[in-house]
PDB file of N, CA and C in Angstrom:
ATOM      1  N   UNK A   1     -22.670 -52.555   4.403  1.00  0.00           N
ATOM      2  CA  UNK A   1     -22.393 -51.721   3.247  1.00  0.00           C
ATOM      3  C   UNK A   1     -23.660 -50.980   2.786  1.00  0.00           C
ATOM      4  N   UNK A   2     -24.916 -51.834   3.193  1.00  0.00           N
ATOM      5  CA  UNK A   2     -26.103 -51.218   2.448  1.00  0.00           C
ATOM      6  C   UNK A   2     -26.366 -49.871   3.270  1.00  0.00           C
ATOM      7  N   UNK A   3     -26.602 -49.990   4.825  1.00  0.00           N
ATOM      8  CA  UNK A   3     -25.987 -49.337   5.718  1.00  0.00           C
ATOM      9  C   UNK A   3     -25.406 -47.845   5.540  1.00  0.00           C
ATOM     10  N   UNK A   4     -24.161 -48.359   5.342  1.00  0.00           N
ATOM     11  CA  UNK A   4     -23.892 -46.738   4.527  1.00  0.00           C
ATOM     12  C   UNK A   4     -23.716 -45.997   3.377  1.00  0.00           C
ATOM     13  N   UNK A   5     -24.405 -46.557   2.180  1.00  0.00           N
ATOM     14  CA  UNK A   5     -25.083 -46.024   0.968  1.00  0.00           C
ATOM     15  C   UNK A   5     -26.489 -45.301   1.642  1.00  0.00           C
ATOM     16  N   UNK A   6     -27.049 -45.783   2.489  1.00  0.00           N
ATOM     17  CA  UNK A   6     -28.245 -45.025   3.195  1.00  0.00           C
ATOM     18  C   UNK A   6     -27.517 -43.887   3.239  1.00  0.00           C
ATOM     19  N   UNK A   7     -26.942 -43.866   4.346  1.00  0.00           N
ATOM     20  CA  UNK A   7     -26.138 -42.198   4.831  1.00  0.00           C
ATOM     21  C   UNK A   7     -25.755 -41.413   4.229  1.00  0.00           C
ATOM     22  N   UNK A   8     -24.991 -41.626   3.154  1.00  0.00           N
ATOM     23  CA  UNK A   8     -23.434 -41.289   1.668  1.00  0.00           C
ATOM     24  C   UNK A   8     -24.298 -39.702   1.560  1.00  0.00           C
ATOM     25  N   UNK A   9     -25.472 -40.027   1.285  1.00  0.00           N
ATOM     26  CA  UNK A   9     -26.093 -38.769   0.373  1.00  0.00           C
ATOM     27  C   UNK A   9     -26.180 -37.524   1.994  1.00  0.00           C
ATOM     28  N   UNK A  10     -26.689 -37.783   2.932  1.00  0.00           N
ATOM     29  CA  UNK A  10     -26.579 -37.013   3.955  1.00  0.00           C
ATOM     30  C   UNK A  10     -25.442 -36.397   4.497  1.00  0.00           C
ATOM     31  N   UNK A  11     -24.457 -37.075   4.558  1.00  0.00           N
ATOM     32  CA  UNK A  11     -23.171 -37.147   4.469  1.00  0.00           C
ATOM     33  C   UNK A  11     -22.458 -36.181   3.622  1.00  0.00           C
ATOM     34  N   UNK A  12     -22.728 -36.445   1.917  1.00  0.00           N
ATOM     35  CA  UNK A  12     -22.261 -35.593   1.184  1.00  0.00           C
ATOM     36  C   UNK A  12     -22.806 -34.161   0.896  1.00  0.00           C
ATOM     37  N   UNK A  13     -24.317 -33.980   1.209  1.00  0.00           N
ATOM     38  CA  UNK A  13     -24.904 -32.793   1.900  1.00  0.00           C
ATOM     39  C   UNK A  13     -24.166 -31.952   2.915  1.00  0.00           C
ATOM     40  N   UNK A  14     -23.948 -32.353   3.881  1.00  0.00           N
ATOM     41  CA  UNK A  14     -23.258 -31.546   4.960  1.00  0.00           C
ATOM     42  C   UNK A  14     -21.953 -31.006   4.709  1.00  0.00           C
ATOM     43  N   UNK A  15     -20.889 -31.815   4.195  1.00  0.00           N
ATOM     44  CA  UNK A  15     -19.716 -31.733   3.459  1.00  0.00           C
ATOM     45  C   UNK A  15     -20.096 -30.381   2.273  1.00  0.00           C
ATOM     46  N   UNK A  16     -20.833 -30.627   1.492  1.00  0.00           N
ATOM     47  CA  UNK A  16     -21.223 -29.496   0.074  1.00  0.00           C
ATOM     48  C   UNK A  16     -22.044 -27.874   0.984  1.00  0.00           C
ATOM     49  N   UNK A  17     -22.687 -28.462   2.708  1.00  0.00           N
ATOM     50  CA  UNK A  17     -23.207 -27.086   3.199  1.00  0.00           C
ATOM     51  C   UNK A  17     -21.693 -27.067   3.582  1.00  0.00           C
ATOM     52  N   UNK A  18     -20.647 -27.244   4.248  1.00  0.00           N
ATOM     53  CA  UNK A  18     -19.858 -26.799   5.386  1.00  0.00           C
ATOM     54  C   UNK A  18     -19.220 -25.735   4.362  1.00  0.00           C
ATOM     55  N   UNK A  19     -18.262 -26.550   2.892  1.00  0.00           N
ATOM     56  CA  UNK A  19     -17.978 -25.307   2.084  1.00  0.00           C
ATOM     57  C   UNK A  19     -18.310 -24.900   1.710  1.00  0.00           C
ATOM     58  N   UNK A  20     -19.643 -24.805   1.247  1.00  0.00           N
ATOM     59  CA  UNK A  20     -19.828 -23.656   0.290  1.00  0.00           C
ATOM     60  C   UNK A  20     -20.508 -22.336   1.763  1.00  0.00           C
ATOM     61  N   UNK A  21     -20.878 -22.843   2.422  1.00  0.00           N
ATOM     62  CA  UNK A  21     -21.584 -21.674   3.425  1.00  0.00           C
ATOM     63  C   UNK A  21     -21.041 -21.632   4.513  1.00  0.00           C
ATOM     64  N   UNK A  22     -20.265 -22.743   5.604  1.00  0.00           N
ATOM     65  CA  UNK A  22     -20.115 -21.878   6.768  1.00  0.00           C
ATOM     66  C   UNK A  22     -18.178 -21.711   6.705  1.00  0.00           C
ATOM     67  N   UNK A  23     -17.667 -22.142   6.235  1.00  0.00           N
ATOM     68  CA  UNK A  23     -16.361 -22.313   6.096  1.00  0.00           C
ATOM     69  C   UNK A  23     -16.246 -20.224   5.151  1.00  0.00           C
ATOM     70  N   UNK A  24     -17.139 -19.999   4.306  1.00  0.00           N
ATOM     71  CA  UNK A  24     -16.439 -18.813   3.663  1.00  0.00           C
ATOM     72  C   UNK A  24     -16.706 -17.779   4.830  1.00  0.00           C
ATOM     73  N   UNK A  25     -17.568 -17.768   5.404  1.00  0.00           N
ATOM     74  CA  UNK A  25     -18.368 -16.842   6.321  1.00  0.00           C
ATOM     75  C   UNK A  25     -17.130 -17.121   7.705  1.00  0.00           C
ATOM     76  N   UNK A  26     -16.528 -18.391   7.801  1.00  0.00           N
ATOM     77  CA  UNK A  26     -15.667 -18.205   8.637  1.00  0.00           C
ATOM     78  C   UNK A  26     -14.148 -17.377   8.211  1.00  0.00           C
ATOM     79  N   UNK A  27     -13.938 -17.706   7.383  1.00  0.00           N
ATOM     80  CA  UNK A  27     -12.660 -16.773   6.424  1.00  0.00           C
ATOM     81  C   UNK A  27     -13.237 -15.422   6.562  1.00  0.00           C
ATOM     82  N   UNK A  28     -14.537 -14.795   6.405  1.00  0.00           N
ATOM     83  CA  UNK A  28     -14.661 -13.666   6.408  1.00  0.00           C
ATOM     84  C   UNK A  28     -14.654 -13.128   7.568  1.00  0.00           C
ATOM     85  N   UNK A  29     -15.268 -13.710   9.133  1.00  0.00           N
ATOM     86  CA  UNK A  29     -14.824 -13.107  10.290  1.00  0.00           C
ATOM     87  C   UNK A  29     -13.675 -12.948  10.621  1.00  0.00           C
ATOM     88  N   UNK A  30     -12.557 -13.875  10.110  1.00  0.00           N
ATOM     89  CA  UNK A  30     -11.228 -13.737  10.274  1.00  0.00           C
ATOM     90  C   UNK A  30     -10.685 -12.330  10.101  1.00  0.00           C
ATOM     91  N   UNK A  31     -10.991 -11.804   8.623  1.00  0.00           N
ATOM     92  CA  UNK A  31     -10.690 -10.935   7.926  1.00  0.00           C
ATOM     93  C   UNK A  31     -10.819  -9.882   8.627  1.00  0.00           C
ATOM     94  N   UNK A  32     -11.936  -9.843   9.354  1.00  0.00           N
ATOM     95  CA  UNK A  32     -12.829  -8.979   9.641  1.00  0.00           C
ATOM     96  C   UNK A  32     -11.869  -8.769  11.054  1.00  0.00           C
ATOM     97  N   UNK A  33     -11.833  -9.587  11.654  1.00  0.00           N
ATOM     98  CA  UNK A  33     -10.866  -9.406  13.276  1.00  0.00           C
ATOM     99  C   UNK A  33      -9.814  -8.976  12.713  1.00  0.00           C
ATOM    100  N   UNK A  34      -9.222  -9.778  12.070  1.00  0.00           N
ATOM    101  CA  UNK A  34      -7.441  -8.980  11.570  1.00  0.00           C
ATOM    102  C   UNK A  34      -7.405  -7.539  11.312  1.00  0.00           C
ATOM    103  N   UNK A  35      -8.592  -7.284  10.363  1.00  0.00           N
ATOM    104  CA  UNK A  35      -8.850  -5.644  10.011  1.00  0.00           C
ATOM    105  C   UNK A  35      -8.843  -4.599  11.573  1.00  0.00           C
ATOM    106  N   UNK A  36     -10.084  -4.951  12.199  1.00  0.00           N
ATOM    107  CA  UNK A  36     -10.462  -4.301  13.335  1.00  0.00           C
ATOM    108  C   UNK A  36      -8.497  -4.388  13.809  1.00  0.00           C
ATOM    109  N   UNK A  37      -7.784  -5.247  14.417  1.00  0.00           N
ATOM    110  CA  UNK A  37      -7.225  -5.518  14.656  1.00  0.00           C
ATOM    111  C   UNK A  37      -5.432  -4.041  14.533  1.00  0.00           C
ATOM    112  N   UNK A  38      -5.780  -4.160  13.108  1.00  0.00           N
ATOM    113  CA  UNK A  38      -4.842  -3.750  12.570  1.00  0.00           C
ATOM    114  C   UNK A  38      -4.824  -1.977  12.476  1.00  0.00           C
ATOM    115  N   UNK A  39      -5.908  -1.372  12.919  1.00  0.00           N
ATOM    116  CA  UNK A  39      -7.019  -0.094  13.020  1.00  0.00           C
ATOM    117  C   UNK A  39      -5.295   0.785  13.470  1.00  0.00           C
ATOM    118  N   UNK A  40      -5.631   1.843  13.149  1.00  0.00           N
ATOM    119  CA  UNK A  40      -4.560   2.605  13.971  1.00  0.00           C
ATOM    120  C   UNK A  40      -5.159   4.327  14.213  1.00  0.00           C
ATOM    121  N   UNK A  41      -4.407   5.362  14.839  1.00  0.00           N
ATOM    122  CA  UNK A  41      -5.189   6.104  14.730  1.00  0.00           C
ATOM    123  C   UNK A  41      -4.287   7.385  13.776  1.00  0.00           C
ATOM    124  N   UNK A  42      -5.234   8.275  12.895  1.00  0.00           N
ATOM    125  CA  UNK A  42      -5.082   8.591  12.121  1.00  0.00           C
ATOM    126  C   UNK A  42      -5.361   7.657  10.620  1.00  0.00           C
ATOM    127  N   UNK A  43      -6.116   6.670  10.698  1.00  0.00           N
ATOM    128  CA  UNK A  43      -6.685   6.101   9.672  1.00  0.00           C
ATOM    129  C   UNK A  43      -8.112   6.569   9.098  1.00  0.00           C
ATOM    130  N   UNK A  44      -8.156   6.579   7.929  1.00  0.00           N
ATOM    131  CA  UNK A  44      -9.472   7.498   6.904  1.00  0.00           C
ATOM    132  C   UNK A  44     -10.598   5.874   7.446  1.00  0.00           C
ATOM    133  N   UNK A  45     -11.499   5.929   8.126  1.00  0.00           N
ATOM    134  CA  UNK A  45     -12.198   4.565   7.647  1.00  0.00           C
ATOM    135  C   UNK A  45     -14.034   5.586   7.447  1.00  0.00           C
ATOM    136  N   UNK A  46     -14.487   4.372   7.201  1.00  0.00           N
ATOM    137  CA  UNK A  46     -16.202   4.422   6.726  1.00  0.00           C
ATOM    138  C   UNK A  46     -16.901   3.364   7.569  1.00  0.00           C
ATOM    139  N   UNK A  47     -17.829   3.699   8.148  1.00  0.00           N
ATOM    140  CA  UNK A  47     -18.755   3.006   8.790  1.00  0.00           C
ATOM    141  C   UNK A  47     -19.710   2.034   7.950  1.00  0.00           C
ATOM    142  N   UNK A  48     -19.918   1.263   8.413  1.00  0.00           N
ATOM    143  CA  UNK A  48     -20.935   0.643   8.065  1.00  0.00           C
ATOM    144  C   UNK A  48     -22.782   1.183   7.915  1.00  0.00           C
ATOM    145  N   UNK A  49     -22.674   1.884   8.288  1.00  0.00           N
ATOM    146  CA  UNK A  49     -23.770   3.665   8.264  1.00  0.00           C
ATOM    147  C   UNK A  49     -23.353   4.662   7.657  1.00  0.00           C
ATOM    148  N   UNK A  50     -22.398   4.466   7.358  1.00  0.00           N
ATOM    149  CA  UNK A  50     -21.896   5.714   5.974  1.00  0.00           C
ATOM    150  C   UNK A  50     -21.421   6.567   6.206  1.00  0.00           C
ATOM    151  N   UNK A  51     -20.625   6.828   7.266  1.00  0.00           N
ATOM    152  CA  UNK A  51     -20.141   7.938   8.066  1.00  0.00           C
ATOM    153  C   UNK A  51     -18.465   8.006   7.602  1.00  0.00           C
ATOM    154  N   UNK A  52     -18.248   9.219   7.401  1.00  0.00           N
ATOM    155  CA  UNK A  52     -16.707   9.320   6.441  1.00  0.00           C
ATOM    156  C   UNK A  52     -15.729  10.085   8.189  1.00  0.00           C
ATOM    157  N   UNK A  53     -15.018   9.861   8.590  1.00  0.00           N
ATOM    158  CA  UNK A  53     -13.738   9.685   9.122  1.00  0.00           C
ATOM    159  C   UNK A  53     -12.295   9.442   9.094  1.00  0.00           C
ATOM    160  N   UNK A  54     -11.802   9.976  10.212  1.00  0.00           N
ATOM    161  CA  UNK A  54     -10.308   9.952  10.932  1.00  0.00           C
ATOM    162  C   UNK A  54     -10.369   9.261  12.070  1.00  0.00           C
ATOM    163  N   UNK A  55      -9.446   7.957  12.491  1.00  0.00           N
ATOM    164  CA  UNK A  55      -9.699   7.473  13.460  1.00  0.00           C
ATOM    165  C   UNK A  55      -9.219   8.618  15.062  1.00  0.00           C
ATOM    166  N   UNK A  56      -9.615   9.177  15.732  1.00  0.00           N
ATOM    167  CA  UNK A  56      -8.906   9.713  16.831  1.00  0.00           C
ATOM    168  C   UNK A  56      -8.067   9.290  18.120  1.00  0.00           C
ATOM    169  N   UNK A  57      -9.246   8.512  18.576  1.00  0.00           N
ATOM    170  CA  UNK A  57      -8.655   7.838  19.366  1.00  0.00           C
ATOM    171  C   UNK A  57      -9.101   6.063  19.617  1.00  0.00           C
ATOM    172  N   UNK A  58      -8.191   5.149  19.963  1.00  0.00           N
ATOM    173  CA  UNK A  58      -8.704   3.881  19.957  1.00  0.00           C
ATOM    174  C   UNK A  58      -8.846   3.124  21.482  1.00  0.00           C
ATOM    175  N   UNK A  59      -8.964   2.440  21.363  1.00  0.00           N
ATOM    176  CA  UNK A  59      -9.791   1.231  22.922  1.00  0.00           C
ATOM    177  C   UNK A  59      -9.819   0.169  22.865  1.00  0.00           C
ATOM    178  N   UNK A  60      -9.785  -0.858  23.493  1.00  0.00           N
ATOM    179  CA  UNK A  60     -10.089  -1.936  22.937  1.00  0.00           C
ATOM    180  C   UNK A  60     -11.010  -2.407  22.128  1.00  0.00           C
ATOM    181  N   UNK A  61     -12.621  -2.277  22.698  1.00  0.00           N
ATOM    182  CA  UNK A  61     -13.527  -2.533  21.551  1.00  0.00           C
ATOM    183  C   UNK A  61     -14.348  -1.754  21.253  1.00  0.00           C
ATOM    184  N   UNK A  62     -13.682  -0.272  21.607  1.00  0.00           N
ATOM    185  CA  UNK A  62     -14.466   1.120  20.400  1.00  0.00           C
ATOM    186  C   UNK A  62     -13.706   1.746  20.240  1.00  0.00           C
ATOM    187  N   UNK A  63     -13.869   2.953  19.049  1.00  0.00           N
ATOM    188  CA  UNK A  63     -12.883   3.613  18.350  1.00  0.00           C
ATOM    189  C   UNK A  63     -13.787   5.317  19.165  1.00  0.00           C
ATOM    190  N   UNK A  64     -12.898   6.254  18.623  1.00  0.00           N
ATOM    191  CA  UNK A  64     -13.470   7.487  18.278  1.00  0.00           C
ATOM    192  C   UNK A  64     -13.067   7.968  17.178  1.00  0.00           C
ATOM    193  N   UNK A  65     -14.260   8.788  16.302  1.00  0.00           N
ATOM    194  CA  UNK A  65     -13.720   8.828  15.192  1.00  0.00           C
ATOM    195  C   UNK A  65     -13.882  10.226  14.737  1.00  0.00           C
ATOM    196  N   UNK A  66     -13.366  11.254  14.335  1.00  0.00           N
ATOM    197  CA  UNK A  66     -13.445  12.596  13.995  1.00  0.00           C
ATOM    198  C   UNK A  66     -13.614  12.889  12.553  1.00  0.00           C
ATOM    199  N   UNK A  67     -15.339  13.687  12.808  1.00  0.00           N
ATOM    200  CA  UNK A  67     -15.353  13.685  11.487  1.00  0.00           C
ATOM    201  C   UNK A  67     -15.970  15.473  11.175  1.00  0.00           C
ATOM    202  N   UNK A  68     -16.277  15.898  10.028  1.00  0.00           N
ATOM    203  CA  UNK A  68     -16.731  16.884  10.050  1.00  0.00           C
ATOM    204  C   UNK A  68     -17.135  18.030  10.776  1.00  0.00           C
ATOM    205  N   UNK A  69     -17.920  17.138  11.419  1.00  0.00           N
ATOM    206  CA  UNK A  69     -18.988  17.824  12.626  1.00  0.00           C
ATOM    207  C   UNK A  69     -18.539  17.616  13.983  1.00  0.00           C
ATOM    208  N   UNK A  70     -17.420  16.724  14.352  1.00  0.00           N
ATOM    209  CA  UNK A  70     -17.381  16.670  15.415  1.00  0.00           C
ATOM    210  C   UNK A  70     -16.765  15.182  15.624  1.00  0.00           C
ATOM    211  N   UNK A  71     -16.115  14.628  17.291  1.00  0.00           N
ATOM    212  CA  UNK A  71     -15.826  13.773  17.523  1.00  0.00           C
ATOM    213  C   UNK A  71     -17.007  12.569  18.231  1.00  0.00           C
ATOM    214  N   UNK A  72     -16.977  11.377  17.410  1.00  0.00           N
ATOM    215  CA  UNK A  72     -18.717  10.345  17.795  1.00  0.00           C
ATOM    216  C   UNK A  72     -17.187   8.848  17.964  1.00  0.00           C
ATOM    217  N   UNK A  73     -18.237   8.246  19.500  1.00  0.00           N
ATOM    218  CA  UNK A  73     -17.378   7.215  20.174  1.00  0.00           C
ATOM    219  C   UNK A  73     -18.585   6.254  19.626  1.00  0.00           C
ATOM    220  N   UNK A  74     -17.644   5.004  19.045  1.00  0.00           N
ATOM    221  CA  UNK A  74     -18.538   4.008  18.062  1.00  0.00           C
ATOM    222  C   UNK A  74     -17.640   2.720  18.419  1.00  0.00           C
ATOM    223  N   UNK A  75     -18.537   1.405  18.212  1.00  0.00           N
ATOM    224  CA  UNK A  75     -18.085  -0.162  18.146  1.00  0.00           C
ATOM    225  C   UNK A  75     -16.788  -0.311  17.191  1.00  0.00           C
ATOM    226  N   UNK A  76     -16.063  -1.022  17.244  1.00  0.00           N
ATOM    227  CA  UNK A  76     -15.062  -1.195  16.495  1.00  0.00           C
ATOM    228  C   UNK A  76     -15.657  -2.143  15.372  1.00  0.00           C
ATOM    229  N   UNK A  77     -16.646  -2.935  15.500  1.00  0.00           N
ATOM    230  CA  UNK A  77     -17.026  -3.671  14.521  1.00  0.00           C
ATOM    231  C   UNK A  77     -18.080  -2.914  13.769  1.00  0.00           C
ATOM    232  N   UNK A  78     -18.446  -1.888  13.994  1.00  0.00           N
ATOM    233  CA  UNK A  78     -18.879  -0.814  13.096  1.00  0.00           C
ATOM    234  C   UNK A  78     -18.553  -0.537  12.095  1.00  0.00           C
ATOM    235  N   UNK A  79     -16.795  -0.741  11.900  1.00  0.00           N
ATOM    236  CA  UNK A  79     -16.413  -0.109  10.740  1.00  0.00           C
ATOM    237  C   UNK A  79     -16.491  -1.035   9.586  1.00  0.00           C
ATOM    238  N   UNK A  80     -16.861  -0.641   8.268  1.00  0.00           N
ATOM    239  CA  UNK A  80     -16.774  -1.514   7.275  1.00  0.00           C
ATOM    240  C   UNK A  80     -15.411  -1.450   6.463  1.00  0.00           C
ATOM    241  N   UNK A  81     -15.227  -3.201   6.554  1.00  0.00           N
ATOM    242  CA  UNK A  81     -14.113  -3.353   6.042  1.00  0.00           C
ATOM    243  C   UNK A  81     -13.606  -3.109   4.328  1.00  0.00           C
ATOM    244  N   UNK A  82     -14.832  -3.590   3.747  1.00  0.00           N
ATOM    245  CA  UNK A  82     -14.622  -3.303   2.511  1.00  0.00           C
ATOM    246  C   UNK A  82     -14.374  -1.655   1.578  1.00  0.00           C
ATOM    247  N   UNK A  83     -15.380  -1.027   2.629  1.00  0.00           N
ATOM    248  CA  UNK A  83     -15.418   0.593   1.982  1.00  0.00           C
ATOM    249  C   UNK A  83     -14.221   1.130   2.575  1.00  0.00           C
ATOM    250  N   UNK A  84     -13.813   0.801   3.511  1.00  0.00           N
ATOM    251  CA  UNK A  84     -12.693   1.545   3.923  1.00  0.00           C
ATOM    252  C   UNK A  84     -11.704   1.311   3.080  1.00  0.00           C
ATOM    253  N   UNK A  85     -11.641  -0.002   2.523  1.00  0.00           N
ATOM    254  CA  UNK A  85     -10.077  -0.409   1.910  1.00  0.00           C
ATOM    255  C   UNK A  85     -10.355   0.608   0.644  1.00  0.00           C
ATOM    256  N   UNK A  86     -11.581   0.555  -0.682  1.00  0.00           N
ATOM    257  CA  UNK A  86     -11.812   0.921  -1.375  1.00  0.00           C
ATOM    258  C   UNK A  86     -11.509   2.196  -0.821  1.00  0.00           C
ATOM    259  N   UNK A  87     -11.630   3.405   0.108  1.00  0.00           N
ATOM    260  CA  UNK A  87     -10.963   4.342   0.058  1.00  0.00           C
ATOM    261  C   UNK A  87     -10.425   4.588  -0.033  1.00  0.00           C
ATOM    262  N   UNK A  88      -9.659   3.999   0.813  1.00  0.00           N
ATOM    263  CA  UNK A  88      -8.516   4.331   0.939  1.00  0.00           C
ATOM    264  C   UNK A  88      -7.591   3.810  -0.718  1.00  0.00           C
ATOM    265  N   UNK A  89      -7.931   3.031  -1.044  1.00  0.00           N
ATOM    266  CA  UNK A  89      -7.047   2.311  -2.240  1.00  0.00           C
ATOM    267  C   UNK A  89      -7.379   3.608  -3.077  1.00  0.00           C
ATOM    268  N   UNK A  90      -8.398   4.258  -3.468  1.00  0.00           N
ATOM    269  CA  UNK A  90      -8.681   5.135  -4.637  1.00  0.00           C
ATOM    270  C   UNK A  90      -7.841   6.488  -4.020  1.00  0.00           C
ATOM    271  N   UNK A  91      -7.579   6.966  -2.560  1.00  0.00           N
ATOM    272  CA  UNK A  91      -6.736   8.243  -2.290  1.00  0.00           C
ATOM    273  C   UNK A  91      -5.359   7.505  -2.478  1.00  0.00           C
ATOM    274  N   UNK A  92      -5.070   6.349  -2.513  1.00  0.00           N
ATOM    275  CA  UNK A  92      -3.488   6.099  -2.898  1.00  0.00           C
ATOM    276  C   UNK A  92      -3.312   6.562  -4.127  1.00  0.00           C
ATOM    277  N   UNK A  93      -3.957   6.244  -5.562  1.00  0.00           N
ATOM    278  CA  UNK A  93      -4.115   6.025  -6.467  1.00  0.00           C
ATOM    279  C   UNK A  93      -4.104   7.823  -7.196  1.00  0.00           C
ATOM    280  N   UNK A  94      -4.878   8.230  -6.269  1.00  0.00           N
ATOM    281  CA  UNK A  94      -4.950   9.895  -6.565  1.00  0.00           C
ATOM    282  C   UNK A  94      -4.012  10.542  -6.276  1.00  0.00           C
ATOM    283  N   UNK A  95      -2.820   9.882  -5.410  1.00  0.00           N
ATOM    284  CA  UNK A  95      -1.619  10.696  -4.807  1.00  0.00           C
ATOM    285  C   UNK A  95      -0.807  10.787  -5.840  1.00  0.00           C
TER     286      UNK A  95
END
């Protein structure tokens, strides 16, 4: 018993790192695949570099994306998930 009162505190360390740090960061790659996932073309997205777009054409793991100036072939995990939604949510909102 004395035994594992030694451990308890090491123990309850790892348990207090798993949720609070690698368990959210795993929910967020999830997110992050489902998004990429869900991509279609003719979607408004934003890069993670700040680049404003139309998806053109898609691939498995790169997009092309048409923007202003021209058509640029980019990573699919390039795109940021958060700014895109926020775009897109504020042109719903404006319709």
């Amino acid at each position: 018993m004395e035994d594992l009162m030694k451990f308890l505190p090491y123990v309850l360390m790892i348990g207090v790192f798993y949720f609070l740090m690698i368990r959210p960061q795993q929910k967020r790659a999830k997110a992050e695949r489902e998004f990429e996932n869900q991509l279609k073309v003719g979607d408004r997205i934003i890069t993670k570099s700040g680049i404003h777009g139309k998806i053109a054409e898609l691939a498995e793991k790169t997009i092309v994306i048409e923007t202003m100036s021209g058509k640029l072939k980019m990573e699919r995990s390039s795109i940021s998930m958060e700014m895109s939604a926020k775009m897109n949510e504020v042109a719903v909102t404006k319709k």
